[in-house]
Protein backbone atom coordinates (compact mmCIF):
# COMPACT_ATOMS: atom_id res chain seq x y z
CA UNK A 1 0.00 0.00 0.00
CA UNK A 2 1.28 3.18 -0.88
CA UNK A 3 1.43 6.10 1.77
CA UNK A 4 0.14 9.65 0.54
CA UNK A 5 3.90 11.09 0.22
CA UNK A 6 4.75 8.11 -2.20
CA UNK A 7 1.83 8.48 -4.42
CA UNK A 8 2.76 12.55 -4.57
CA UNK A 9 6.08 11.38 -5.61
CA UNK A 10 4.65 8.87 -8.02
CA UNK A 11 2.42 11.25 -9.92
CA UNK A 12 4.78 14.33 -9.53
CA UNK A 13 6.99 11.68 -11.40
CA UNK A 14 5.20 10.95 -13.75
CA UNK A 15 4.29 14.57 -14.26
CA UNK A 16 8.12 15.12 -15.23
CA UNK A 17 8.21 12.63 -17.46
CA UNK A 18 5.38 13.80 -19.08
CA UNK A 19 6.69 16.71 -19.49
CA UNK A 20 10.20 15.64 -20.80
CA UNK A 21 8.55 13.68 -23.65
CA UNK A 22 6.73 16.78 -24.48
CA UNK A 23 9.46 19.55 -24.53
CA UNK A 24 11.38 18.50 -28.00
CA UNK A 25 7.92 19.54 -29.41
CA UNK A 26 7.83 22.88 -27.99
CA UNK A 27 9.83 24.05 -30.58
CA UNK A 28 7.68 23.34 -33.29
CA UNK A 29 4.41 23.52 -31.31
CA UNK A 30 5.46 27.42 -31.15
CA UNK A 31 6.41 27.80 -34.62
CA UNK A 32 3.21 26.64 -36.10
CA UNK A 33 1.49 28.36 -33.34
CA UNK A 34 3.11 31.92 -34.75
CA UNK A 35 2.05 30.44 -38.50
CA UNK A 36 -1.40 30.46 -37.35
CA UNK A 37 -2.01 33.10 -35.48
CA UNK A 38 0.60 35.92 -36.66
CA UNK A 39 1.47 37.11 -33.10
CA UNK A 40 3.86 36.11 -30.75
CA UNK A 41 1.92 36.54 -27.58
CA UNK A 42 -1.26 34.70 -28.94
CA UNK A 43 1.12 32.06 -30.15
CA UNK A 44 2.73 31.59 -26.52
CA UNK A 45 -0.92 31.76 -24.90
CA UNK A 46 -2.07 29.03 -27.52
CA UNK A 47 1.21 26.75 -26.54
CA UNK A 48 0.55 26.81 -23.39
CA UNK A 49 -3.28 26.01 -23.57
CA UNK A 50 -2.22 23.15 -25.50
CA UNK A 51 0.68 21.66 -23.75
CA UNK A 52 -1.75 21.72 -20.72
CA UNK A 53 -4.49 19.67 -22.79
CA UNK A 54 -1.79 17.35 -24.35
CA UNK A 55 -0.33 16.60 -20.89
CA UNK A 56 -3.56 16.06 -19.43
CA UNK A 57 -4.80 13.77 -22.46
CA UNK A 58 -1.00 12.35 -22.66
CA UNK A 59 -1.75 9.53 -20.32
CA UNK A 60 -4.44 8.43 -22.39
CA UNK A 61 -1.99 8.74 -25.87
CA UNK A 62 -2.30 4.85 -26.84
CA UNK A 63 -0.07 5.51 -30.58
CA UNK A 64 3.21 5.27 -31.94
CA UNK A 65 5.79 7.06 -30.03
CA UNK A 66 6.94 7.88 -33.36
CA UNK A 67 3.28 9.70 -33.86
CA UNK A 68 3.60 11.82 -30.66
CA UNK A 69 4.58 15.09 -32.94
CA UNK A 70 2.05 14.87 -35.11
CA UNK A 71 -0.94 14.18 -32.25
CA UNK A 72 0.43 17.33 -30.30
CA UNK A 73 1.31 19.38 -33.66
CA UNK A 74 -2.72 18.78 -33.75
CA UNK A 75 -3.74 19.52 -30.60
CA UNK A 76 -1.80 22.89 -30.87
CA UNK A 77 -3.52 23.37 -34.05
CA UNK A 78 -6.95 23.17 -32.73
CA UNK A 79 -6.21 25.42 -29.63
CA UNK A 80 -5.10 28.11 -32.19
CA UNK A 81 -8.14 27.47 -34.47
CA UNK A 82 -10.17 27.83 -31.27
CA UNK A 83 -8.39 30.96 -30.34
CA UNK A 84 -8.86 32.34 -33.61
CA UNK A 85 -12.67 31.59 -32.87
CA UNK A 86 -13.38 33.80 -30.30
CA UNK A 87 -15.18 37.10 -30.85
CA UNK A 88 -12.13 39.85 -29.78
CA UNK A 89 -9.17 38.10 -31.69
CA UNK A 90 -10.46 39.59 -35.01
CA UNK A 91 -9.64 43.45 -34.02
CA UNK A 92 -6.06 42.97 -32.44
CA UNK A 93 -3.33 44.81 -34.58
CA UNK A 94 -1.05 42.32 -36.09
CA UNK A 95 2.78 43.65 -35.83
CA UNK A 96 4.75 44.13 -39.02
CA UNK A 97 6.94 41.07 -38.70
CA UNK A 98 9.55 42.25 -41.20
CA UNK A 99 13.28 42.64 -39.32
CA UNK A 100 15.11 46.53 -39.16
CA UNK A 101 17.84 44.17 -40.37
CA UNK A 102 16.77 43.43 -43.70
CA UNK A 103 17.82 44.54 -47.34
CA UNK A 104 14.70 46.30 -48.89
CA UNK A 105 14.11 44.08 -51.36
CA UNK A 106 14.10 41.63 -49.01
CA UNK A 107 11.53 43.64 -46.99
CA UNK A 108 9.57 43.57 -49.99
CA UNK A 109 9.81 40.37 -50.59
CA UNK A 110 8.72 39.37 -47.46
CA UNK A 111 5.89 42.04 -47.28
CA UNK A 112 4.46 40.47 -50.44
CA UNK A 113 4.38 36.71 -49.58
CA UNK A 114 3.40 38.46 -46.08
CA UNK A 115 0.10 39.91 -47.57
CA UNK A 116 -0.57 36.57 -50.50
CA UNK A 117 -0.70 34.10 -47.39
CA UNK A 118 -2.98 36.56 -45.23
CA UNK A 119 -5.71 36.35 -48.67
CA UNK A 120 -5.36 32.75 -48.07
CA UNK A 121 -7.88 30.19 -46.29
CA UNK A 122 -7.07 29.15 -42.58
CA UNK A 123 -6.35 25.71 -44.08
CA UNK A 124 -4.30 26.42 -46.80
CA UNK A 125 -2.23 29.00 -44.77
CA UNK A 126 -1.99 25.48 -42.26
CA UNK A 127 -0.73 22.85 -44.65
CA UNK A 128 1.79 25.50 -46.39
CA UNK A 129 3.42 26.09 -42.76
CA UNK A 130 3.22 22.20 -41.50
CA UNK A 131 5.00 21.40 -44.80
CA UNK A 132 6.94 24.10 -45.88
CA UNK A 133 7.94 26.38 -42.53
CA UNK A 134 8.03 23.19 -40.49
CA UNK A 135 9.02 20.56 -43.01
CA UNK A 136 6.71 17.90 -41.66
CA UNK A 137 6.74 15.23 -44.04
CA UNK A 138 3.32 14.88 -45.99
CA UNK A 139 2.84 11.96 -43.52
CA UNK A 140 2.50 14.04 -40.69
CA UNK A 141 1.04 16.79 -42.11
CA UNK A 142 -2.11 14.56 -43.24
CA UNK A 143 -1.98 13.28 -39.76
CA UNK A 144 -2.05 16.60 -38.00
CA UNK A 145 -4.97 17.65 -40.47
CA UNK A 146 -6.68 14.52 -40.08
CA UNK A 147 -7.18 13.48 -43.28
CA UNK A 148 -5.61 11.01 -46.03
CA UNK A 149 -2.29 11.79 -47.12
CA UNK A 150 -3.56 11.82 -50.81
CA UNK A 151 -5.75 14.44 -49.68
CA UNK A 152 -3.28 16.40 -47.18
CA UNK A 153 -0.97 16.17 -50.89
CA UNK A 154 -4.35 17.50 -52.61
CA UNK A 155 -4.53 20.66 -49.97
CA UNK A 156 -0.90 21.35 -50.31
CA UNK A 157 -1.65 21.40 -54.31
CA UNK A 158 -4.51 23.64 -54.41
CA UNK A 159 -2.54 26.26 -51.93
CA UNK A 160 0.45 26.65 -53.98
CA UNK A 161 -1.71 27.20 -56.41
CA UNK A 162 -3.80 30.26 -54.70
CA UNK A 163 -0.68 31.20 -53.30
CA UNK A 164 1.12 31.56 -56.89
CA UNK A 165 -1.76 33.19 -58.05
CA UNK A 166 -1.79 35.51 -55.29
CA UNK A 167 1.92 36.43 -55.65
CA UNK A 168 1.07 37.19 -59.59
CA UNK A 169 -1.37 39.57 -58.47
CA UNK A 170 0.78 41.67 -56.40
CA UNK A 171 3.49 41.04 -58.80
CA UNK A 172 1.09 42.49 -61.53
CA UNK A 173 -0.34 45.46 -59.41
CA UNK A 174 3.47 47.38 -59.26
């Protein structure tokens, strides 16, 4: 029988190694985060809402360890698709993301892809960052979108697409 003091240190235990298995991830949970949501606070809050509901559902997580990115790449998906949900989100100033650093054209350059993703669906902005600013393989990314991988290649398709297009506008308009 275990006395109260060893089943604290049994579940503050397992707490840490919880958490260890889900701190490689932060990294990208952050970055994809950002990709979504286009602000770094929102991005932290969204993290941290979903680390919280991947370590409490972690415990039930019955898959491949090999599959752990992709279920909490998910699960920090839906908490920023949730965030972006909510009523006062819409009317918060995004920042200009562009670095004092930078070469003007580069500036430019970034302004312009800036502005042909923002046109863009939720979605297809989603699959462009989970395989092109993360470089999830199209495995994973049809895992984290929950759908075939034919269809996450499909998605990916059909954005460059828009996206191209988009860039040929603003290409056209100067």
């Amino acid at each position: 029988m275990f006395a109260v003091d060893d089943l604290d240190g049994v579940c503050e235990g397992r707490r840490e190694a919880m958490s260890r298995r889900l701190e490689p991830l932060l990294d990208p949970g952050y970055r994809l985060a950002f990709t979504i949501l286009r602000r770094r606070e929102a991005a932290e809050d969204a993290l941290q809402d979903a680390c919280f509901n991947a370590l409490r559902a972690l415990p039930r997580f019955r898959g491949d360890p090999g599959r752990l990115r992709a279920w909490f790449l998910t699960i920090v998906a839906n908490q920023c698709r949730s965030q972006l949900r909510r009523p006062f989100f819409g009317w918060l100033p995004l920042p200009d993301l562009a670095g004092k650093d930078d070469h003007a054209n580069d500036v430019a350059v970034r302004h312009d892809l800036g502005q042909a993703l923002t046109v863009l669906r939720g979605d297809q902005r989603l699959v462009l960052a989970l395989f092109y600013y993360m470089d999830l393989p199209l495995a994973e990314v049809a895992q984290v979108l929950g759908v075939s991988e034919a269809a996450a290649r499909s998605r990916l398709y059909r954005a460059v697409g828009q996206l191209r297009e988009r860039l040929r506008e603003v290409e056209g308009d100067k």
